[in-house]
Each structure stands twice: as structure tokens, then as C-alpha cells.
PDB file of N, CA and C in Angstrom:
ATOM      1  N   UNK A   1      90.682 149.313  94.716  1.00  0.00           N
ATOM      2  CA  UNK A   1      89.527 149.132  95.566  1.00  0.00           C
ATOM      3  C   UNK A   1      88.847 147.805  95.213  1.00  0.00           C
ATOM      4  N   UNK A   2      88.553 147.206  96.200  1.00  0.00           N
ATOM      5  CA  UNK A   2      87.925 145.864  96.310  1.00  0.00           C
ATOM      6  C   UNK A   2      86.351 145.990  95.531  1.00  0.00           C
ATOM      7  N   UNK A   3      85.748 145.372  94.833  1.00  0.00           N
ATOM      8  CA  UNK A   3      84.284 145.221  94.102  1.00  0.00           C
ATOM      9  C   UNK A   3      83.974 144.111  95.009  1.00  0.00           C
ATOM     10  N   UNK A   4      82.369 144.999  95.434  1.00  0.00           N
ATOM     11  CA  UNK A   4      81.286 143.966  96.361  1.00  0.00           C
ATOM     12  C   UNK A   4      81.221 142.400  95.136  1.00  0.00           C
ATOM     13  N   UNK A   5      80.971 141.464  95.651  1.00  0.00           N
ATOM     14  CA  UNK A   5      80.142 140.026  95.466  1.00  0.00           C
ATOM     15  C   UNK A   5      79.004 140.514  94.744  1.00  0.00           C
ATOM     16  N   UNK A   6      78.896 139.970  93.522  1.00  0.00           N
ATOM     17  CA  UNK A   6      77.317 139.849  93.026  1.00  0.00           C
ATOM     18  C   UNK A   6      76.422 139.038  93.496  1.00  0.00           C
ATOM     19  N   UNK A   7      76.921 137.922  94.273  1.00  0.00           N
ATOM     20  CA  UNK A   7      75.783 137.178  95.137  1.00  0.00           C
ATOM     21  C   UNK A   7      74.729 138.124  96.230  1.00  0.00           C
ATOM     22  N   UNK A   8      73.565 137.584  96.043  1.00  0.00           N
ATOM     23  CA  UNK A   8      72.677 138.566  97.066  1.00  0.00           C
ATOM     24  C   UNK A   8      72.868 137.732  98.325  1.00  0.00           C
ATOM     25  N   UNK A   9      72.838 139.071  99.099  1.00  0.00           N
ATOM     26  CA  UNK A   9      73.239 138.514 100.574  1.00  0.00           C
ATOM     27  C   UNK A   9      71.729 138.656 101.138  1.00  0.00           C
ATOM     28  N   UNK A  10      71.331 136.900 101.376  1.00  0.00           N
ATOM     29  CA  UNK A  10      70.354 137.095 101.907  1.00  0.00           C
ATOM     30  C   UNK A  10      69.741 137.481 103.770  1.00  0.00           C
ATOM     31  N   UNK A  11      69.038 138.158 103.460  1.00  0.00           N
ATOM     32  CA  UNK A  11      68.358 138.363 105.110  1.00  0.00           C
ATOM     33  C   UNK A  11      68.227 140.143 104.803  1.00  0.00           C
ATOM     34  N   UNK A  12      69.091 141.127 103.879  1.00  0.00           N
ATOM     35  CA  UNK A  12      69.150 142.479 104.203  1.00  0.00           C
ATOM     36  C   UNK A  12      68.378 142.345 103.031  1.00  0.00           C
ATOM     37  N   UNK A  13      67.885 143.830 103.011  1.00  0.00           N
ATOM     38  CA  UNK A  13      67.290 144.529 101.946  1.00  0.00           C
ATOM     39  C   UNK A  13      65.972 143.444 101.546  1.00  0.00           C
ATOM     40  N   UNK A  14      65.441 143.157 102.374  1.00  0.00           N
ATOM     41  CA  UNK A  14      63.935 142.287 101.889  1.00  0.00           C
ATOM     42  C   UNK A  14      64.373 141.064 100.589  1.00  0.00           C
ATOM     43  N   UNK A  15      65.381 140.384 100.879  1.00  0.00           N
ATOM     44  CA  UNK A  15      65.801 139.451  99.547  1.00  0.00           C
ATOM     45  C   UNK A  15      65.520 138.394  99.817  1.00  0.00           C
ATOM     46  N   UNK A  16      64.936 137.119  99.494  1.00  0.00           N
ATOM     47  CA  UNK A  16      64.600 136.266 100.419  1.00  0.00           C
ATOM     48  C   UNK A  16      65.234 134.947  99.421  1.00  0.00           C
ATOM     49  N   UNK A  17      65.234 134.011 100.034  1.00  0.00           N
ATOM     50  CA  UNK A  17      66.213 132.742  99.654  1.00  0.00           C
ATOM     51  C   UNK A  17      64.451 132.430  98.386  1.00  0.00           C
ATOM     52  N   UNK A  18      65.103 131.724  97.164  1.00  0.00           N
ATOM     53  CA  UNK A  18      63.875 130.946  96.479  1.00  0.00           C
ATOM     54  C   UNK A  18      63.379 130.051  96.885  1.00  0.00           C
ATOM     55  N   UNK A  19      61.995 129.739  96.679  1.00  0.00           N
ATOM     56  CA  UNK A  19      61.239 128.459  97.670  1.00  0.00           C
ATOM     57  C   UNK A  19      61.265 127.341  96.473  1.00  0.00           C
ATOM     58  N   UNK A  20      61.745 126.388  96.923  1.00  0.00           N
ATOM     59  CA  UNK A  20      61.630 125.392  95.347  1.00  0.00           C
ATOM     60  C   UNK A  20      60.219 124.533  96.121  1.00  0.00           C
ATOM     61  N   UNK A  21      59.790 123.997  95.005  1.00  0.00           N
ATOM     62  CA  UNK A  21      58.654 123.314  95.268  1.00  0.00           C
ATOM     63  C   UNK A  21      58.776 121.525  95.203  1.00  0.00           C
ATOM     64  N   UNK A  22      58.808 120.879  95.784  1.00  0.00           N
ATOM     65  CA  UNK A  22      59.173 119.635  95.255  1.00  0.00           C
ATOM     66  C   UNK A  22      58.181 118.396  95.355  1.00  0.00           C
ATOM     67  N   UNK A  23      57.528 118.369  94.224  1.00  0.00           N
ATOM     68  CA  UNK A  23      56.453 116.622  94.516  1.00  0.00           C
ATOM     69  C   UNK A  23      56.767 115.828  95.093  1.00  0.00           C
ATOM     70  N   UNK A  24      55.436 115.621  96.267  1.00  0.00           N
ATOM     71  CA  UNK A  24      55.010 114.461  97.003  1.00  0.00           C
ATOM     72  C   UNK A  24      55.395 113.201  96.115  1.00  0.00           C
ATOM     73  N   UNK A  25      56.484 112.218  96.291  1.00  0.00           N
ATOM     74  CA  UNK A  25      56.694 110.887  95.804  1.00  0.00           C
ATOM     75  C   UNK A  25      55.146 110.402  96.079  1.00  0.00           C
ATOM     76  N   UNK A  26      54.872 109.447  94.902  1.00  0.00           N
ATOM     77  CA  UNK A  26      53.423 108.568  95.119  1.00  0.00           C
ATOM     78  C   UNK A  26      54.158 107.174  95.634  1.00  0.00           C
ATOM     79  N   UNK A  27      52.821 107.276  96.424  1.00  0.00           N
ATOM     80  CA  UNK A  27      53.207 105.640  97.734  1.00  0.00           C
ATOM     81  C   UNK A  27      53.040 104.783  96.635  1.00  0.00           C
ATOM     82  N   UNK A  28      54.168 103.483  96.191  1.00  0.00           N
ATOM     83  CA  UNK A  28      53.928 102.747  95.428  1.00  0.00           C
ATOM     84  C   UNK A  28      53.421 101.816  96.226  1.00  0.00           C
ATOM     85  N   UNK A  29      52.777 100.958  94.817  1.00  0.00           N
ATOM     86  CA  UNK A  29      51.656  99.969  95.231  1.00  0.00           C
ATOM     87  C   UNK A  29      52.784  98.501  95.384  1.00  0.00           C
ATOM     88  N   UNK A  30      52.252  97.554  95.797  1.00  0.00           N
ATOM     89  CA  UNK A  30      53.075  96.537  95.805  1.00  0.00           C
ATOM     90  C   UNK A  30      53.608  96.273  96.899  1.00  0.00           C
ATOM     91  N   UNK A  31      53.837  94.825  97.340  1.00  0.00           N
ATOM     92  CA  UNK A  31      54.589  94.588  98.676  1.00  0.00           C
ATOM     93  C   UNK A  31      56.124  94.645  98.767  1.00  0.00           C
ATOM     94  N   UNK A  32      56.898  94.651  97.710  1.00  0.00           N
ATOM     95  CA  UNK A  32      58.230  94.707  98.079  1.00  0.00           C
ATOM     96  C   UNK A  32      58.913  96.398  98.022  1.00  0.00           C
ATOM     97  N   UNK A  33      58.154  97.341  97.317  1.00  0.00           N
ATOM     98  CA  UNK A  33      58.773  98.588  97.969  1.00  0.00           C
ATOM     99  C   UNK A  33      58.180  98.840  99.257  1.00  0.00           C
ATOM    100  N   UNK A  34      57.283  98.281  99.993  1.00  0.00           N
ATOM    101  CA  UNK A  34      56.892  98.335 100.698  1.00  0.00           C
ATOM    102  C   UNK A  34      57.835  98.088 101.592  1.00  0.00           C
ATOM    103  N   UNK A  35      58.385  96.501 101.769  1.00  0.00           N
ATOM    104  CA  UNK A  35      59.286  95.986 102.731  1.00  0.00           C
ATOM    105  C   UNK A  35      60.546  96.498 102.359  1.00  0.00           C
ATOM    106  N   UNK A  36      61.129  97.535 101.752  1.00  0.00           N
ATOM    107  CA  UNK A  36      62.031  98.730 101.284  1.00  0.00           C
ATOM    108  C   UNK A  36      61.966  99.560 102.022  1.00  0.00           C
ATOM    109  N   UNK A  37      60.902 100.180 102.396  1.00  0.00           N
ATOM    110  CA  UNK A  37      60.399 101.625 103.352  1.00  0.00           C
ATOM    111  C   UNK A  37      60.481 100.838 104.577  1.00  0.00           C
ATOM    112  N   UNK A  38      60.408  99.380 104.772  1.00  0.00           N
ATOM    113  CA  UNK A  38      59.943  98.860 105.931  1.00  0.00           C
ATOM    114  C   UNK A  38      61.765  99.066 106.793  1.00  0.00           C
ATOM    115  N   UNK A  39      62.369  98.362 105.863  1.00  0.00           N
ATOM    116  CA  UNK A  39      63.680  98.299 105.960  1.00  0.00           C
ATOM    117  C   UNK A  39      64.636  99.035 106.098  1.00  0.00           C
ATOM    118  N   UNK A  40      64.308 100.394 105.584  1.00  0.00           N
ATOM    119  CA  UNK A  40      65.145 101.730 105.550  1.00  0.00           C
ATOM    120  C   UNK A  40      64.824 101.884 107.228  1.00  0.00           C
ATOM    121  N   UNK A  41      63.520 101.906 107.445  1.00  0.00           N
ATOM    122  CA  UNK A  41      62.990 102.723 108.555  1.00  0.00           C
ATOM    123  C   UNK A  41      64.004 102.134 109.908  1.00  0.00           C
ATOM    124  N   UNK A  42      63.586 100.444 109.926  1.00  0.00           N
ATOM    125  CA  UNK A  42      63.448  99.726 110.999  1.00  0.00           C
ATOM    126  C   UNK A  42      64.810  98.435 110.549  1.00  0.00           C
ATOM    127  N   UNK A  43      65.899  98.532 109.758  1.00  0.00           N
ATOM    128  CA  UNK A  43      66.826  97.462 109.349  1.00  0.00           C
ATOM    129  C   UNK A  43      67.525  96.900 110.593  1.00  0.00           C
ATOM    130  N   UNK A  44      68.393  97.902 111.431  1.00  0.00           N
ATOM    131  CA  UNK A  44      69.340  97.176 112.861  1.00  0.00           C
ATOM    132  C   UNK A  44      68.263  96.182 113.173  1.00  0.00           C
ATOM    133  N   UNK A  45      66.579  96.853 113.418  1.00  0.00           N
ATOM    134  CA  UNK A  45      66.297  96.018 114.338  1.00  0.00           C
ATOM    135  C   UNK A  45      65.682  94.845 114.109  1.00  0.00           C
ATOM    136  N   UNK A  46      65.774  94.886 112.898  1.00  0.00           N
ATOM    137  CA  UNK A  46      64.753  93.570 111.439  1.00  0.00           C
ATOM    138  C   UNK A  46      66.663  92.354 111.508  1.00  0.00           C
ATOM    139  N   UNK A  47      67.457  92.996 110.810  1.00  0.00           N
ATOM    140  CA  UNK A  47      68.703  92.136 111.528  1.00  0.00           C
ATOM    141  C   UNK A  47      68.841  91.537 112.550  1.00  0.00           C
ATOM    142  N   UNK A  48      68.814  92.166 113.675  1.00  0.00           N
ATOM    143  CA  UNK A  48      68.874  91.671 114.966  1.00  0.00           C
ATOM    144  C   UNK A  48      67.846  90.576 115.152  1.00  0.00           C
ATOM    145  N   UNK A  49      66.617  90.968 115.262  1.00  0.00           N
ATOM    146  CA  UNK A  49      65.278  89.592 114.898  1.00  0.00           C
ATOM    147  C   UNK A  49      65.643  88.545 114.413  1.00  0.00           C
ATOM    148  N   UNK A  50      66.021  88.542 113.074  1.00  0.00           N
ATOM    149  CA  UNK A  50      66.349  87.569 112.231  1.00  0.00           C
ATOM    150  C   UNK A  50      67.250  86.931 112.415  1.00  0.00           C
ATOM    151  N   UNK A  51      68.209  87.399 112.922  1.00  0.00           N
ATOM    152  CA  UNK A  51      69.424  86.783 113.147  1.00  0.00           C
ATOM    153  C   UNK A  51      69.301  85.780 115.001  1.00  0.00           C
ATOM    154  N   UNK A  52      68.202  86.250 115.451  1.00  0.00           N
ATOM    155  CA  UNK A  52      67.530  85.566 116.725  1.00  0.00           C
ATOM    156  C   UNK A  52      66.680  84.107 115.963  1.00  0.00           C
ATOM    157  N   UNK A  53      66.130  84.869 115.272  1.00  0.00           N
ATOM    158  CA  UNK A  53      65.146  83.647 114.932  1.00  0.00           C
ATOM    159  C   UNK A  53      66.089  82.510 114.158  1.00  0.00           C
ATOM    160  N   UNK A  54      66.916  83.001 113.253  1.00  0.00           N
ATOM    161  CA  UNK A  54      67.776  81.574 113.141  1.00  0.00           C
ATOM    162  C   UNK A  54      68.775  81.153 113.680  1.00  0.00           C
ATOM    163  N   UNK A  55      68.638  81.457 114.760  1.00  0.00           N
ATOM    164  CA  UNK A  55      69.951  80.811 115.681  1.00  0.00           C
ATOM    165  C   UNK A  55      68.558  79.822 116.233  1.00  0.00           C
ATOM    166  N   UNK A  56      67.882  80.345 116.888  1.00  0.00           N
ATOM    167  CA  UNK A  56      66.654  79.932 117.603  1.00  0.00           C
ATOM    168  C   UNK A  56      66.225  78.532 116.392  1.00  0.00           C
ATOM    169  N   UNK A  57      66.157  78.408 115.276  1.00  0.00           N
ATOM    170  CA  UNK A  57      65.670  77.378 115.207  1.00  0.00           C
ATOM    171  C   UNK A  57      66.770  76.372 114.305  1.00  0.00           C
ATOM    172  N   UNK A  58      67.894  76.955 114.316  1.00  0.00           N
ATOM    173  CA  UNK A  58      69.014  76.110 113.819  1.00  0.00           C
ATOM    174  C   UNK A  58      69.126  75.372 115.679  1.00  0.00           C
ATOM    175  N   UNK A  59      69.401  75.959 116.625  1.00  0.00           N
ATOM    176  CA  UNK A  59      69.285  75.065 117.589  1.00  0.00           C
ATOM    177  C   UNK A  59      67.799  74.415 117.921  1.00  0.00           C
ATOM    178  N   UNK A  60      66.731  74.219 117.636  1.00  0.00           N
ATOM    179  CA  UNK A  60      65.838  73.402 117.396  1.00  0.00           C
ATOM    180  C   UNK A  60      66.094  72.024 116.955  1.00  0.00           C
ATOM    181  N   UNK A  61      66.423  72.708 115.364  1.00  0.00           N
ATOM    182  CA  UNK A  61      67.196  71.404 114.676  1.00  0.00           C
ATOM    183  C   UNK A  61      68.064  70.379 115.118  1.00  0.00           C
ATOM    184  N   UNK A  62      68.659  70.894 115.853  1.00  0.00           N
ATOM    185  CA  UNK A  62      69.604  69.944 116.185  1.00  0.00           C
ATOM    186  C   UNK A  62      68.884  70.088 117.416  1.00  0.00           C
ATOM    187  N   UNK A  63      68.423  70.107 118.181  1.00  0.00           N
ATOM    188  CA  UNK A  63      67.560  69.246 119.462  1.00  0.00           C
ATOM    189  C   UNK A  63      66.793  68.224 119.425  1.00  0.00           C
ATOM    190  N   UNK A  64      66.553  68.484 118.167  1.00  0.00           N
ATOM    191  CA  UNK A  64      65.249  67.082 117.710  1.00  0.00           C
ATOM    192  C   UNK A  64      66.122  66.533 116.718  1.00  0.00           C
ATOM    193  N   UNK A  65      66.813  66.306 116.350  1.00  0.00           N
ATOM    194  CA  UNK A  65      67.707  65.692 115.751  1.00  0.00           C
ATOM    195  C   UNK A  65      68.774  64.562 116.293  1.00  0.00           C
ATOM    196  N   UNK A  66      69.101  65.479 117.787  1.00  0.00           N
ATOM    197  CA  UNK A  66      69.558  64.490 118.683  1.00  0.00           C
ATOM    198  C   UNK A  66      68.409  63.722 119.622  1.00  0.00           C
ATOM    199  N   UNK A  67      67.657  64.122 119.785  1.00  0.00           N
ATOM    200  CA  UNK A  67      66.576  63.521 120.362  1.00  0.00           C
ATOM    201  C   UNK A  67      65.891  62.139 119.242  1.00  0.00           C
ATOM    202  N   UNK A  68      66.023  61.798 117.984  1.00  0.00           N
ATOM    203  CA  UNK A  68      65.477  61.120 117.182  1.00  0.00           C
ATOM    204  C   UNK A  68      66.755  60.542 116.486  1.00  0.00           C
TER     205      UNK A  68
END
């Protein structure tokens, strides 16, 4: 004869899963974990920007470059 699992099967008999408790991380101070959280959040679209803005002024450069 087969022996039940000693694991409790939760949901029957009023058994309920344990609640773990876990601390609130403290907001660090400082600007570069800052631009960390900034980056996790919002990166494709901080790439994409950036990668606009220096195309955008590498062709500048060379507009006034040929112009002078």
C-alpha cells in the first residue's frame, strides 16, 4: 500500500500557505542609484533617445564643419 506525502496539501483542512514578511528596501540617497531605477524602469527608451541625440549632433558637426 502506497503512504500519503507528508507535504501539507494546501487549501483542505484550514492549512494555509506561510506569509513571509519582507522589508521595504530604503530609497537610497544619491543621484546615481537613482539613474539605476531610472534605467531599469525606462532603458529601450533612454537608448533609443540617445542614440537620436548623437546621430543628431554628429551630423551637426559635420554641417558646420563643411560650412567653415
Amino acid at each position: 500500500m502506497r503512504e500519503p506525502s507528508l507535504l501539507p496539501v494546501f487549501g483542505k483542512l484550514g492549512v494555509k500557505a506561510p506569509v513571509a514578511f519582507v522589508a521595504a528596501p530604503v530609497r537610497p540617497a544619491g543621484v546615481v542609484p537613482r539613474l539605476r531605477t531610472l534605467l531599469a524602469a525606462h532603458g529601450g527608451m533612454v537608448l533609443k533617445l540617445s542614440v537620436i541625440a548623437w546621430t543628431v549632433l554628429i551630423l551637426g558637426v559635420v554641417f558646420f564643419m563643411m560650412q567653415g
